[in-house]
C-alpha atoms as a PDB file:
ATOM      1  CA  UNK A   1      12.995 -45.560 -30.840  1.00  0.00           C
ATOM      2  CA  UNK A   2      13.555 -42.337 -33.142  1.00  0.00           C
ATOM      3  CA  UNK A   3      10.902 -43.685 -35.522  1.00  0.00           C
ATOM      4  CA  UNK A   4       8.077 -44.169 -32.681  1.00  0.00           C
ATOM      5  CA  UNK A   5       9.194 -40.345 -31.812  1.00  0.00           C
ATOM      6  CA  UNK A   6       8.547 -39.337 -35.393  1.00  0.00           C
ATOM      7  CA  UNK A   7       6.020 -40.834 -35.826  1.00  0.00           C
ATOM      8  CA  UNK A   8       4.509 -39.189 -32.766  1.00  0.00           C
ATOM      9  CA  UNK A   9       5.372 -36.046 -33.710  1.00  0.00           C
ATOM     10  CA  UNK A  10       3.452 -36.688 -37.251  1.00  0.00           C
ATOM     11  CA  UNK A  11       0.114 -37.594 -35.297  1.00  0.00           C
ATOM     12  CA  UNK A  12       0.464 -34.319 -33.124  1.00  0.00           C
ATOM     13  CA  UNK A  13       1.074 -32.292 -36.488  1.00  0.00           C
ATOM     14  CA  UNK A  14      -1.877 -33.801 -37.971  1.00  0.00           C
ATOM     15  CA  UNK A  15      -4.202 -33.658 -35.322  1.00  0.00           C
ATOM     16  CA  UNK A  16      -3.487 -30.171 -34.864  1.00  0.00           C
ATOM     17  CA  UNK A  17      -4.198 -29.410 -38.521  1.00  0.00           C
ATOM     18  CA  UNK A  18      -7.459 -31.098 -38.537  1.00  0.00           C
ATOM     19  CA  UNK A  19      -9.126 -29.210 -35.240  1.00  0.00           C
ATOM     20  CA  UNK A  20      -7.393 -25.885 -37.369  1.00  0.00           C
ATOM     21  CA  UNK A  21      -9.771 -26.611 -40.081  1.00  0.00           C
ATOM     22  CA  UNK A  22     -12.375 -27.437 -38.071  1.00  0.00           C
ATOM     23  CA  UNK A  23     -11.799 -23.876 -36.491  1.00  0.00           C
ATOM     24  CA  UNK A  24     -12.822 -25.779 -32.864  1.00  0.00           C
ATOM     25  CA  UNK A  25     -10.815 -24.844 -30.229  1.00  0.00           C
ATOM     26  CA  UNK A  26     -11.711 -25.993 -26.069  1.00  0.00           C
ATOM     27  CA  UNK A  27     -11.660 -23.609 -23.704  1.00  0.00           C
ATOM     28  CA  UNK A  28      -9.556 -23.968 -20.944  1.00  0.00           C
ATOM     29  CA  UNK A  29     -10.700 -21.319 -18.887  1.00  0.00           C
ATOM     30  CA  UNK A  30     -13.124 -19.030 -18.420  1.00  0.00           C
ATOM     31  CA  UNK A  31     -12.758 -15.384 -19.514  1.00  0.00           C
ATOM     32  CA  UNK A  32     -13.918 -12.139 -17.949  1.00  0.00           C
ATOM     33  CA  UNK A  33     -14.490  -9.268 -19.880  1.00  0.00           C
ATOM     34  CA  UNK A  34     -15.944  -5.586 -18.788  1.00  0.00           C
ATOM     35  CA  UNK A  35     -17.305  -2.479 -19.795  1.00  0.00           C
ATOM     36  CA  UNK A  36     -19.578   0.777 -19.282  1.00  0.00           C
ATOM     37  CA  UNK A  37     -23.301   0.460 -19.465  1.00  0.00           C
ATOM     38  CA  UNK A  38     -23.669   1.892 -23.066  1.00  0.00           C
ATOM     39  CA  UNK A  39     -20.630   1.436 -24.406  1.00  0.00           C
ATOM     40  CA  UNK A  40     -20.196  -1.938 -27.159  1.00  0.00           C
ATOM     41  CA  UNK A  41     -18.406  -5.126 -26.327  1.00  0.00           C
ATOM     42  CA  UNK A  42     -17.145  -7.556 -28.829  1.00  0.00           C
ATOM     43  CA  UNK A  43     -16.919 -11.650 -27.197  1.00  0.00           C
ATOM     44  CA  UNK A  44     -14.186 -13.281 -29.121  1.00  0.00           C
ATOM     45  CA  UNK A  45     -15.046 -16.697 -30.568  1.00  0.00           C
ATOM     46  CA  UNK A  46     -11.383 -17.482 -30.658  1.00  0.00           C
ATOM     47  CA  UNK A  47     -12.515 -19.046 -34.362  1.00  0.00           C
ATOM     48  CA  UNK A  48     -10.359 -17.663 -37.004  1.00  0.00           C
ATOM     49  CA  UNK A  49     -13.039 -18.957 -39.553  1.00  0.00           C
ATOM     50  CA  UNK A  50     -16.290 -20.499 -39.668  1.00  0.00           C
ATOM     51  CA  UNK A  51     -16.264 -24.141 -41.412  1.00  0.00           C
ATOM     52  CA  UNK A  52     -19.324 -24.797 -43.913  1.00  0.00           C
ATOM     53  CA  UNK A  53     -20.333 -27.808 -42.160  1.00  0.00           C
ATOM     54  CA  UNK A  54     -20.371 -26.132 -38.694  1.00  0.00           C
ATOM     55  CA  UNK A  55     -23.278 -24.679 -36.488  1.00  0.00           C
ATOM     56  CA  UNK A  56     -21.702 -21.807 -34.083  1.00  0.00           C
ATOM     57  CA  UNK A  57     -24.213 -20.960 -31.432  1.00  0.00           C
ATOM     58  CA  UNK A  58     -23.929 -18.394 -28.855  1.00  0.00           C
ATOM     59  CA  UNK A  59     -25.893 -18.991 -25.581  1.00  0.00           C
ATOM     60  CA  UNK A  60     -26.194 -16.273 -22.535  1.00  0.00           C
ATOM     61  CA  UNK A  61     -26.381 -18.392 -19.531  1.00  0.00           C
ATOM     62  CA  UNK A  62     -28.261 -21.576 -20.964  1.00  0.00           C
ATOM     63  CA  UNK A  63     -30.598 -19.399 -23.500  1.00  0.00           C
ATOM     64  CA  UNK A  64     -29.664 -19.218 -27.183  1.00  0.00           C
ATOM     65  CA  UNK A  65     -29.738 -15.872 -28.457  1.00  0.00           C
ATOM     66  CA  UNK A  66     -27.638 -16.077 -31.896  1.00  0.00           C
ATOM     67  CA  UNK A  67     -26.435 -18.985 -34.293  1.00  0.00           C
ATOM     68  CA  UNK A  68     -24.048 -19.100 -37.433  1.00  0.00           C
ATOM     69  CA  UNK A  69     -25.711 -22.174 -39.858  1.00  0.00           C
ATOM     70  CA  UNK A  70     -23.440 -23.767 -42.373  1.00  0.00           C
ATOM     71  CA  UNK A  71     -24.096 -21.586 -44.638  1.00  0.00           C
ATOM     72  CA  UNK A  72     -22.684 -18.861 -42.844  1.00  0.00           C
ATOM     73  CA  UNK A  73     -26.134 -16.858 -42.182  1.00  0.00           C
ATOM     74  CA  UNK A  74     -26.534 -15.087 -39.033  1.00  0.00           C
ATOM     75  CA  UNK A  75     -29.458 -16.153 -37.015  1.00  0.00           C
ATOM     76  CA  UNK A  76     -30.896 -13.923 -33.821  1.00  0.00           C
ATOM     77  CA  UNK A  77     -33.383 -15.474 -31.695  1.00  0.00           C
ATOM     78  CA  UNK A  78     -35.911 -12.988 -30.074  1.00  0.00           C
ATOM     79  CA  UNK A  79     -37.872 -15.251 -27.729  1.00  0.00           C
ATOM     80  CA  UNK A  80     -38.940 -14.054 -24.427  1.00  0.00           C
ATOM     81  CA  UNK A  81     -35.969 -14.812 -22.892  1.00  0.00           C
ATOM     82  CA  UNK A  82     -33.299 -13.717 -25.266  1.00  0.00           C
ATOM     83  CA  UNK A  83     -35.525 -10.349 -26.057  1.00  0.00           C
ATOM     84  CA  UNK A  84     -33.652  -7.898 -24.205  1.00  0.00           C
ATOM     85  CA  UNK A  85     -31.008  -8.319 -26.789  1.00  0.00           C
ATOM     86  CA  UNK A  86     -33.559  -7.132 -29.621  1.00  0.00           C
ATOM     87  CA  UNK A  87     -31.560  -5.220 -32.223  1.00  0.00           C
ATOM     88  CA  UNK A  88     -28.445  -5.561 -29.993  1.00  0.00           C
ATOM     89  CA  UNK A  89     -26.289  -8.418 -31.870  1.00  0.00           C
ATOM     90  CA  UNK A  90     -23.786  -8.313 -34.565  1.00  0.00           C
ATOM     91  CA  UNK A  91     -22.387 -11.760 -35.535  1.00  0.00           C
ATOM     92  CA  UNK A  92     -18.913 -11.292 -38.042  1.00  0.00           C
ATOM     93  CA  UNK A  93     -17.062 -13.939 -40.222  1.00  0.00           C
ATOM     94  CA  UNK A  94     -15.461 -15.598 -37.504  1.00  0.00           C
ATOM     95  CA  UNK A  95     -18.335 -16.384 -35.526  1.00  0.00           C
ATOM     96  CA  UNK A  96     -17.457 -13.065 -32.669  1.00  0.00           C
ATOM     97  CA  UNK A  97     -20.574 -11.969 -30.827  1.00  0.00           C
ATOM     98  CA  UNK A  98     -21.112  -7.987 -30.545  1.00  0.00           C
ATOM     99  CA  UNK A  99     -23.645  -6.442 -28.038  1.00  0.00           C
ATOM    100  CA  UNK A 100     -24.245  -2.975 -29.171  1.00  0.00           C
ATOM    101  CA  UNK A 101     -25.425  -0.356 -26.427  1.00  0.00           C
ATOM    102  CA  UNK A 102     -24.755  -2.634 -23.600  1.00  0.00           C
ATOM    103  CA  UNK A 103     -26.936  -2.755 -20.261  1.00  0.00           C
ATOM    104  CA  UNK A 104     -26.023  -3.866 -17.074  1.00  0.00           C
ATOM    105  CA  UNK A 105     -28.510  -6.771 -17.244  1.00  0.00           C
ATOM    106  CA  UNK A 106     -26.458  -7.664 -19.820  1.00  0.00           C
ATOM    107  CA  UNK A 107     -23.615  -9.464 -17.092  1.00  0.00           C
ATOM    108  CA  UNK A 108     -23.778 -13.180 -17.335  1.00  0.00           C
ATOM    109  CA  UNK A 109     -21.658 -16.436 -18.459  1.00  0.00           C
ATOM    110  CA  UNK A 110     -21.608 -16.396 -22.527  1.00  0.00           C
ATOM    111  CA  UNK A 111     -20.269 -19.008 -24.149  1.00  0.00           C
ATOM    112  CA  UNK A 112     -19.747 -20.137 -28.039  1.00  0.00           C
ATOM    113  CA  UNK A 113     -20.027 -23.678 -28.950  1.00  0.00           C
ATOM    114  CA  UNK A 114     -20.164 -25.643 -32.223  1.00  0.00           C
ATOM    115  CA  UNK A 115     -22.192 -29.061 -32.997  1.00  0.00           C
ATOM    116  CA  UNK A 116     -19.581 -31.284 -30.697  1.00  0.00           C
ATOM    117  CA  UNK A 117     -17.440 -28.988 -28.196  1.00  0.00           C
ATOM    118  CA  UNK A 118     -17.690 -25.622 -25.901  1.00  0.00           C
ATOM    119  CA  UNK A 119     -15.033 -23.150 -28.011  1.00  0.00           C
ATOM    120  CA  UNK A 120     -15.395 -20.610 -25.520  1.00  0.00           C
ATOM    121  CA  UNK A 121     -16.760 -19.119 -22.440  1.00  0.00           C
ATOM    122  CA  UNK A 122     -16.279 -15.768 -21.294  1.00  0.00           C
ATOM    123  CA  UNK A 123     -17.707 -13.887 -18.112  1.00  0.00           C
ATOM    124  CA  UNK A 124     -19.365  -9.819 -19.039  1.00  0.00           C
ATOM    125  CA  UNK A 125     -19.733  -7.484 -16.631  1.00  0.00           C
ATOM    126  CA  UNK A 126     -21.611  -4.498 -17.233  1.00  0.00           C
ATOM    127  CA  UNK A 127     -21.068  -1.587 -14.943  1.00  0.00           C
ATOM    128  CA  UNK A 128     -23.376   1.055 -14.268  1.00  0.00           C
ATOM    129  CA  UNK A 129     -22.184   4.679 -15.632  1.00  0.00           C
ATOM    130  CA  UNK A 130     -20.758   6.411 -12.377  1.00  0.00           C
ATOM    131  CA  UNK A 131     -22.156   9.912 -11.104  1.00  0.00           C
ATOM    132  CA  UNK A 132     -20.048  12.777  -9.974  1.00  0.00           C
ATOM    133  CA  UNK A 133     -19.883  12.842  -6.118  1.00  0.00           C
ATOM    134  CA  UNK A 134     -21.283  16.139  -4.398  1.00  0.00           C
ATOM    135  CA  UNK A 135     -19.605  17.275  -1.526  1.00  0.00           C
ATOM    136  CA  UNK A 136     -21.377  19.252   0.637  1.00  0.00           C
ATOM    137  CA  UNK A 137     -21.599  20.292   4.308  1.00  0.00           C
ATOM    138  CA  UNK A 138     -23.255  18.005   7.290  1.00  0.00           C
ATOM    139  CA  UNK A 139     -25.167  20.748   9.033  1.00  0.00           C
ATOM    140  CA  UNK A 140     -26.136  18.894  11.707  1.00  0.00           C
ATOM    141  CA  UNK A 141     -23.259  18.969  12.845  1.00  0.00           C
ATOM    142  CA  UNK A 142     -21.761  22.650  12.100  1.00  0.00           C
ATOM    143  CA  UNK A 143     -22.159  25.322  13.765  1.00  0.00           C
ATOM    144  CA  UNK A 144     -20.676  28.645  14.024  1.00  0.00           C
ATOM    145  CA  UNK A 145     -18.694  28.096  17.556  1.00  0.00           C
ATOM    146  CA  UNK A 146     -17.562  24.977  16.590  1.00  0.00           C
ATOM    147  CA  UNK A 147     -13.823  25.187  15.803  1.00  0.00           C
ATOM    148  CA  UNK A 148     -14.390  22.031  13.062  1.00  0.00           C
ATOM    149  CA  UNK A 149     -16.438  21.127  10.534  1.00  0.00           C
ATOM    150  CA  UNK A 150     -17.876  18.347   9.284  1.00  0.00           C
ATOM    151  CA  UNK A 151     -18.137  17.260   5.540  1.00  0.00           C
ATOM    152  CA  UNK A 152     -20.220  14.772   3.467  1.00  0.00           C
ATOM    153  CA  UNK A 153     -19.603  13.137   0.200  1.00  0.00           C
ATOM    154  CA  UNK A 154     -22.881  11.866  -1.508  1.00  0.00           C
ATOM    155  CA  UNK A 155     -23.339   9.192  -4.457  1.00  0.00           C
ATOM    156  CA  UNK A 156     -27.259   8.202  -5.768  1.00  0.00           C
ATOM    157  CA  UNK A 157     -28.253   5.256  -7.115  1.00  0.00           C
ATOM    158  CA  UNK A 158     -24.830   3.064  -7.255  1.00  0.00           C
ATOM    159  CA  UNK A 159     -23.695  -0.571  -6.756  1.00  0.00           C
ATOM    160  CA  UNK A 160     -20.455  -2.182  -6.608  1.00  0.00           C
ATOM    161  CA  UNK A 161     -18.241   0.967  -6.042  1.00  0.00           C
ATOM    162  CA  UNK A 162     -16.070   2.275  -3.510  1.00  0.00           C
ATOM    163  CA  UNK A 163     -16.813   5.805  -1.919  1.00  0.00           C
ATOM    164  CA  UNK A 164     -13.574   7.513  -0.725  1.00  0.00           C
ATOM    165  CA  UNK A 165     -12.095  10.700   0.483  1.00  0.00           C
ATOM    166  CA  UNK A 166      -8.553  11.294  -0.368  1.00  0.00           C
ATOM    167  CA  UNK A 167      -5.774  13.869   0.424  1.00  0.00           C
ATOM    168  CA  UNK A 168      -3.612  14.211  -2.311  1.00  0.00           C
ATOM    169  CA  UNK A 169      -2.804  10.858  -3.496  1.00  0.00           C
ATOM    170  CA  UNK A 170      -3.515   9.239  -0.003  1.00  0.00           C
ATOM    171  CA  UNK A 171      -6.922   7.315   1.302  1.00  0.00           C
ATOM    172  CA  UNK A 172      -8.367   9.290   4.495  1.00  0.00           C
ATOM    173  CA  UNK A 173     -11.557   7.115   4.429  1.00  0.00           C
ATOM    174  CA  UNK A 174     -13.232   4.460   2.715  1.00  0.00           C
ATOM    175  CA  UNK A 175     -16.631   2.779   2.175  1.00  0.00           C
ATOM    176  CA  UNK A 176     -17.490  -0.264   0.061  1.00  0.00           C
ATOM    177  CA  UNK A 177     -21.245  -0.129  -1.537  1.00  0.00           C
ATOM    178  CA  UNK A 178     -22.415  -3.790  -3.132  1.00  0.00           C
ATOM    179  CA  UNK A 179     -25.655  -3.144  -3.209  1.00  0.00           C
ATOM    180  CA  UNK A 180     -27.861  -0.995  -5.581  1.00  0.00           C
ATOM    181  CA  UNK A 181     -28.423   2.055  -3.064  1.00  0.00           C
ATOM    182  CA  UNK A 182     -30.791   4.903  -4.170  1.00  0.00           C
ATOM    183  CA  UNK A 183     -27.756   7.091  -1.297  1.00  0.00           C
ATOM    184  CA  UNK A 184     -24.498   6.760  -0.321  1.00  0.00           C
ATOM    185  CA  UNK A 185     -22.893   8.930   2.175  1.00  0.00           C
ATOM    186  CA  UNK A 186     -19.184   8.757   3.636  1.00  0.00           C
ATOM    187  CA  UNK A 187     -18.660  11.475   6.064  1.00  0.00           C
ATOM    188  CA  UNK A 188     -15.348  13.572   6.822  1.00  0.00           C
ATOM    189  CA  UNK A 189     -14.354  15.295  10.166  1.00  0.00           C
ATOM    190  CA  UNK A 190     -11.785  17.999   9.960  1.00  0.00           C
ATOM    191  CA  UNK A 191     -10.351  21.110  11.792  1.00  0.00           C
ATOM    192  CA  UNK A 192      -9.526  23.060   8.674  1.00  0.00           C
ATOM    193  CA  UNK A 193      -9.844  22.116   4.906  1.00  0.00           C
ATOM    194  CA  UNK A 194      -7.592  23.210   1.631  1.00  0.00           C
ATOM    195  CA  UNK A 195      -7.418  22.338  -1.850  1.00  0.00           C
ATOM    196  CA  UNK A 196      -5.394  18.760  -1.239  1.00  0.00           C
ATOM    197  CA  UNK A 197      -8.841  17.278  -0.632  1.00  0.00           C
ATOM    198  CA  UNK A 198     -10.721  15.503  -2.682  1.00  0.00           C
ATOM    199  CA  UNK A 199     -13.980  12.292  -3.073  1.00  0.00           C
ATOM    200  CA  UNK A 200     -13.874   9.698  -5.692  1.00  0.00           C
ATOM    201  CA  UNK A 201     -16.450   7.163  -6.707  1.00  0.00           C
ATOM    202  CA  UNK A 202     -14.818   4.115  -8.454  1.00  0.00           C
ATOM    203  CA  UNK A 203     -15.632   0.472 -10.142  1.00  0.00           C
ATOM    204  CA  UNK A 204     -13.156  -2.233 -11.071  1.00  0.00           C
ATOM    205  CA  UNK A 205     -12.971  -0.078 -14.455  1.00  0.00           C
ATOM    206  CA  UNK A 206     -13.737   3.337 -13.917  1.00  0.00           C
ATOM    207  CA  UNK A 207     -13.419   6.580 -11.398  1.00  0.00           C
ATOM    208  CA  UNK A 208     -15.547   9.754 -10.805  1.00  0.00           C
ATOM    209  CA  UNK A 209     -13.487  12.832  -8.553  1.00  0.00           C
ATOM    210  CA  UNK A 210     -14.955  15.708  -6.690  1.00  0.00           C
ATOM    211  CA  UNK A 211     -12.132  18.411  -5.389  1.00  0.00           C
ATOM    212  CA  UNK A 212     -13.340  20.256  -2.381  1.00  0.00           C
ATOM    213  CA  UNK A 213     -12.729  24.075  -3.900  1.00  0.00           C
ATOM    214  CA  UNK A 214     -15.517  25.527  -2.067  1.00  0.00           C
ATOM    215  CA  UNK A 215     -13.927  27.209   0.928  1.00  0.00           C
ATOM    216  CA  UNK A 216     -16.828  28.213   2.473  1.00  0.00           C
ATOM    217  CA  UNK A 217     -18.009  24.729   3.562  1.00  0.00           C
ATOM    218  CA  UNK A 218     -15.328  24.525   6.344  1.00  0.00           C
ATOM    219  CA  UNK A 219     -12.686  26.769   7.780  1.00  0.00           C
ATOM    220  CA  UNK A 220      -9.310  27.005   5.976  1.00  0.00           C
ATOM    221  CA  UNK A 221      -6.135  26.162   6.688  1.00  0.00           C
ATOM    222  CA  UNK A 222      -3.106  28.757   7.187  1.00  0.00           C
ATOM    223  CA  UNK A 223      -0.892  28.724   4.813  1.00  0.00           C
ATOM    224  CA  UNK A 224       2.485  26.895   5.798  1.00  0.00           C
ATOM    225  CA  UNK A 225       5.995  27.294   4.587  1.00  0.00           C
ATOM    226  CA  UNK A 226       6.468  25.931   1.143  1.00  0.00           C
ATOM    227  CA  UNK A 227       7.326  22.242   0.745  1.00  0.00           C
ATOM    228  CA  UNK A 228      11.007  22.848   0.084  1.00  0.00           C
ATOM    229  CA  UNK A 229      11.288  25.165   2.857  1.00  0.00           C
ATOM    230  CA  UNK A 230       9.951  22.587   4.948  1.00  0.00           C
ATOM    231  CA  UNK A 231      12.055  20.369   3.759  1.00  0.00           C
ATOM    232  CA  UNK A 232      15.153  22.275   4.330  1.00  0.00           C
ATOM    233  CA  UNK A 233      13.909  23.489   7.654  1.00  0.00           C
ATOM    234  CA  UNK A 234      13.521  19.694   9.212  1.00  0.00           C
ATOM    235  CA  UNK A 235      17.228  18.627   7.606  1.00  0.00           C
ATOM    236  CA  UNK A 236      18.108  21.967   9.501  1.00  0.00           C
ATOM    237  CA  UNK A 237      16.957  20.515  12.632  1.00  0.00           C
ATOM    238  CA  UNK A 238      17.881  16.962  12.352  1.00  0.00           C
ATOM    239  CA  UNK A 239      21.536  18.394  11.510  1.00  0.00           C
ATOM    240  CA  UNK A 240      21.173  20.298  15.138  1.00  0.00           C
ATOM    241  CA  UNK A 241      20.013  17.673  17.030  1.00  0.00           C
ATOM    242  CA  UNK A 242      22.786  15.143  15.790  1.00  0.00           C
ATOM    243  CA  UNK A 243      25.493  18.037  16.612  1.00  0.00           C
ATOM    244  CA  UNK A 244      23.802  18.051  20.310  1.00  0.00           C
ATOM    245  CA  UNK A 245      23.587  14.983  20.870  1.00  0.00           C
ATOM    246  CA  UNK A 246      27.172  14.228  19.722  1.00  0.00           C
ATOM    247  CA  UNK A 247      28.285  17.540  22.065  1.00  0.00           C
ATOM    248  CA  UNK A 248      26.166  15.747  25.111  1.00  0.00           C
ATOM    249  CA  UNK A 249      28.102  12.396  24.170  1.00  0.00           C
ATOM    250  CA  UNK A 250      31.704  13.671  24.643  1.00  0.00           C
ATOM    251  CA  UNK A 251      30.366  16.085  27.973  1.00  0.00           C
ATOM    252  CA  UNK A 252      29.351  13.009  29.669  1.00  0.00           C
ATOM    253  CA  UNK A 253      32.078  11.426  28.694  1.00  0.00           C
ATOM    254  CA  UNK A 254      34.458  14.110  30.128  1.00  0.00           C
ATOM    255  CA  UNK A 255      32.505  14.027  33.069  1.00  0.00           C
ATOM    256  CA  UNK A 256      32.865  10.493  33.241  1.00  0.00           C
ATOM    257  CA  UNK A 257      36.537  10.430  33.465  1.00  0.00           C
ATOM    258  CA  UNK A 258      37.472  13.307  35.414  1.00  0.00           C
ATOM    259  CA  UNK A 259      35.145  11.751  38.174  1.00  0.00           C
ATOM    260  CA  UNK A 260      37.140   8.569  37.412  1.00  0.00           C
ATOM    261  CA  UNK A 261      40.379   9.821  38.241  1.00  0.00           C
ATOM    262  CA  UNK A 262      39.395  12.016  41.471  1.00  0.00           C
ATOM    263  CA  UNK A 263      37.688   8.871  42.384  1.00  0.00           C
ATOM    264  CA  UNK A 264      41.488   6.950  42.144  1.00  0.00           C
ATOM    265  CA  UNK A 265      43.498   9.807  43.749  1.00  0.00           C
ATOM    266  CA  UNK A 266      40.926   9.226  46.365  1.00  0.00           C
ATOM    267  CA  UNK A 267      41.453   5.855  46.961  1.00  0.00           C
ATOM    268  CA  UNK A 268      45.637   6.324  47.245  1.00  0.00           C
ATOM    269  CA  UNK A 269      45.342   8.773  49.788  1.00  0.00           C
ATOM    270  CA  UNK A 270      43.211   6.377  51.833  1.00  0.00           C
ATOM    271  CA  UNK A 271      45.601   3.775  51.698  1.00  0.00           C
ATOM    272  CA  UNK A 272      48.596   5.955  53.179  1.00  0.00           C
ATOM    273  CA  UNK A 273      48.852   5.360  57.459  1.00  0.00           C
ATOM    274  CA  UNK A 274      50.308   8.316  59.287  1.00  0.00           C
ATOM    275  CA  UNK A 275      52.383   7.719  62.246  1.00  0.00           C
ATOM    276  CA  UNK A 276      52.795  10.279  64.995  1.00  0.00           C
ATOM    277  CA  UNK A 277      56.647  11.293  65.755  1.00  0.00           C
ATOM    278  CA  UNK A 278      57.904  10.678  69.079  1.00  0.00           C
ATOM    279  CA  UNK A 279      61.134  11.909  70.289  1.00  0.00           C
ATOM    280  CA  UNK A 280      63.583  10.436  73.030  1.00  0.00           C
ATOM    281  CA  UNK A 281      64.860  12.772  75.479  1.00  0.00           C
ATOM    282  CA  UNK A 282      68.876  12.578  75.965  1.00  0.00           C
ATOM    283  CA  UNK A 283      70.404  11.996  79.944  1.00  0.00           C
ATOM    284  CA  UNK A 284      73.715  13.912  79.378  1.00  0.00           C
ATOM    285  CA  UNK A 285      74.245  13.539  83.318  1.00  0.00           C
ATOM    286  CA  UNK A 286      74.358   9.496  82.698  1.00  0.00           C
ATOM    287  CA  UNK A 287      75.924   9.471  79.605  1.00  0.00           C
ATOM    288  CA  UNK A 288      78.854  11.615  81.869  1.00  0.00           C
ATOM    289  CA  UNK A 289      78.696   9.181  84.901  1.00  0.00           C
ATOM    290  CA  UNK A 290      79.068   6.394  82.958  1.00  0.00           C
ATOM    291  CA  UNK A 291      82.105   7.358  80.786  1.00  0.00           C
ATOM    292  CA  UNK A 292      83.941   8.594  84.506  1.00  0.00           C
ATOM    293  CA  UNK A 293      82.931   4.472  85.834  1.00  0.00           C
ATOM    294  CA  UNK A 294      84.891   3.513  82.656  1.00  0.00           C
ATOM    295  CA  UNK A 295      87.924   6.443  83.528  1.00  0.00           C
ATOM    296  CA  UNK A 296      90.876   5.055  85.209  1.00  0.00           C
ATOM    297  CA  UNK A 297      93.427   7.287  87.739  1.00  0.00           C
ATOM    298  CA  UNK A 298      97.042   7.244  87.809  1.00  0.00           C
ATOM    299  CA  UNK A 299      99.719   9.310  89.336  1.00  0.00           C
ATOM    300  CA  UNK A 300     102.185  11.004  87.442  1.00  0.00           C
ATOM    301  CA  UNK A 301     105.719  10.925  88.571  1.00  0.00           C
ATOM    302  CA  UNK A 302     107.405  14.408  88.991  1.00  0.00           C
ATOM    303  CA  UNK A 303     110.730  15.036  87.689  1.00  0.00           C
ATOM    304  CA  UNK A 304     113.432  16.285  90.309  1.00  0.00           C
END
């Protein structure tokens, strides 16, 4: 059994040697890369080196646009098809495709192959450079006797973004725009405005952020007590209303008791039957009669 294992492990070793010289390596996935219309993009070939008897071709979607011969000369295909890439390509020493100046027309499925296998595939998106939003006021629905205001945030000619107003680090409002749109509006209702507001126009990769500075578009708020005074000021009044309640607590719980016990004394007294006295009146007059029934007479002999 060890030497089967061994000898395994040998035909692993070797087979891993021979696709390393080869330089071929199967992709298991697919790859996503991005970047900013304009800026370059390099597609890994995941080849450390090109082999002399090797063809690498690079193909966007299912049209060849570049090859690497076996003699390691670069080869750029300008047909119909792959001519928006005119002057565009850079091929290096390990087979890695560059796309100088990038467009978004550019965003597709690219993928590297040699004579026998796919080496790797990799998914470019190209997003559009983002404008600064405007922010500006929705007079439609302003006026001077209104006691709000109404805002607008504005973005031309955009795709794939989101439009948002934030205040301070927080989302107020959101819109997502997937389509190319020549104008994108989100709008904002508000009482009173300050400096905490703000509208940003973002991709996947990238962000563009208006403040709202201008005053003037919408009335503006009173100034509050600073942030640590407000702080201090709401412990302040949590700390009171604990004390109050706990003072409330032990009230109704005197309450409670003293109404408890007159409640009890209450009940003993109720239990307690009074009797009226009566009083029995004496016949002295009998009591005499009686003890001269019970008297016996005798005479008493004189002396001579």
């Amino acid at each position: 059994m060890p030497k089967n294992i061994n000898d395994m492990v040998m035909l692993i070793f070797i087979c891993l040697c021979l696709w390393s010289l080869n330089g071929v390596f199967v992709a298991d996935a697919v790859k996503s890369e991005s970047v900013t219309e304009g800026e370059s993009v390099s597609l890994n070939s995941s080849l450390t080196q090109i082999q002399t008897h090797e063809d690498i071709e690079w193909k966007f979607g299912d049209i060849l646009i570049a090859k690497v011969n076996k003699n390691k000369e670069s080869v750029f295909y300008n047909t119909t098809a792959a001519g928006r890439f005119r002057g565009r390509l850079k091929l290096d020493q390990t087979g890695s495709l560059t796309i100088i100046n990038s467009r978004t027309t550019d965003s597709g499925l690219y993928t590297v192959s040699s004579s026998r296998d796919t080496i790797n595939t990799i998914n470019l998106t190209v997003y559009a450079r983002l404008p600064v939003p405007v922010i500006s006021s929705n007079s439609s629905q302003n006026s001077s006797s209104s006691s709000s205001c109404s805002l607008v945030c504005s973005a031309v000619n955009v795709s794939h973004v989101t439009l948002s107003w934030f205040k301070g680090n927080s989302v107020f409002s959101s819109i997502r725009v997937s389509d190319l749109s020549s104008r994108s509006d989100l709008l904002l209702h508000l009482e009173c405005v300050d400096d905490s507001y703000s509208c940003v126009l973002n991709n996947p990769i990238r962000n563009q952020t208006q403040h709202l500075n201008n005053t003037q578009l919408c009335h503006t708020c009173a100034a509050g007590p600073p942030v640590s005074l407000t702080v201090l000021i709401s412990a302040a009044a949590a700390a009171a209303a604990g004390s109050l309640l706990i003072v409330a607590a032990v009230g109704i719980f005197c309450i409670c008791r003293k109404h408890r016990n007159t409640h009890r004394e209450e009940t003993r007294a109720e239990e307690i039957t009074y009797a009226d006295p009566t009083f029995n009146t004496r016949n002295r007059n009998k009591s005499r009669a009686t003890e001269e029934d019970n008297v016996e007479y005798t005479s008493v002999p004189h002396e001579s």
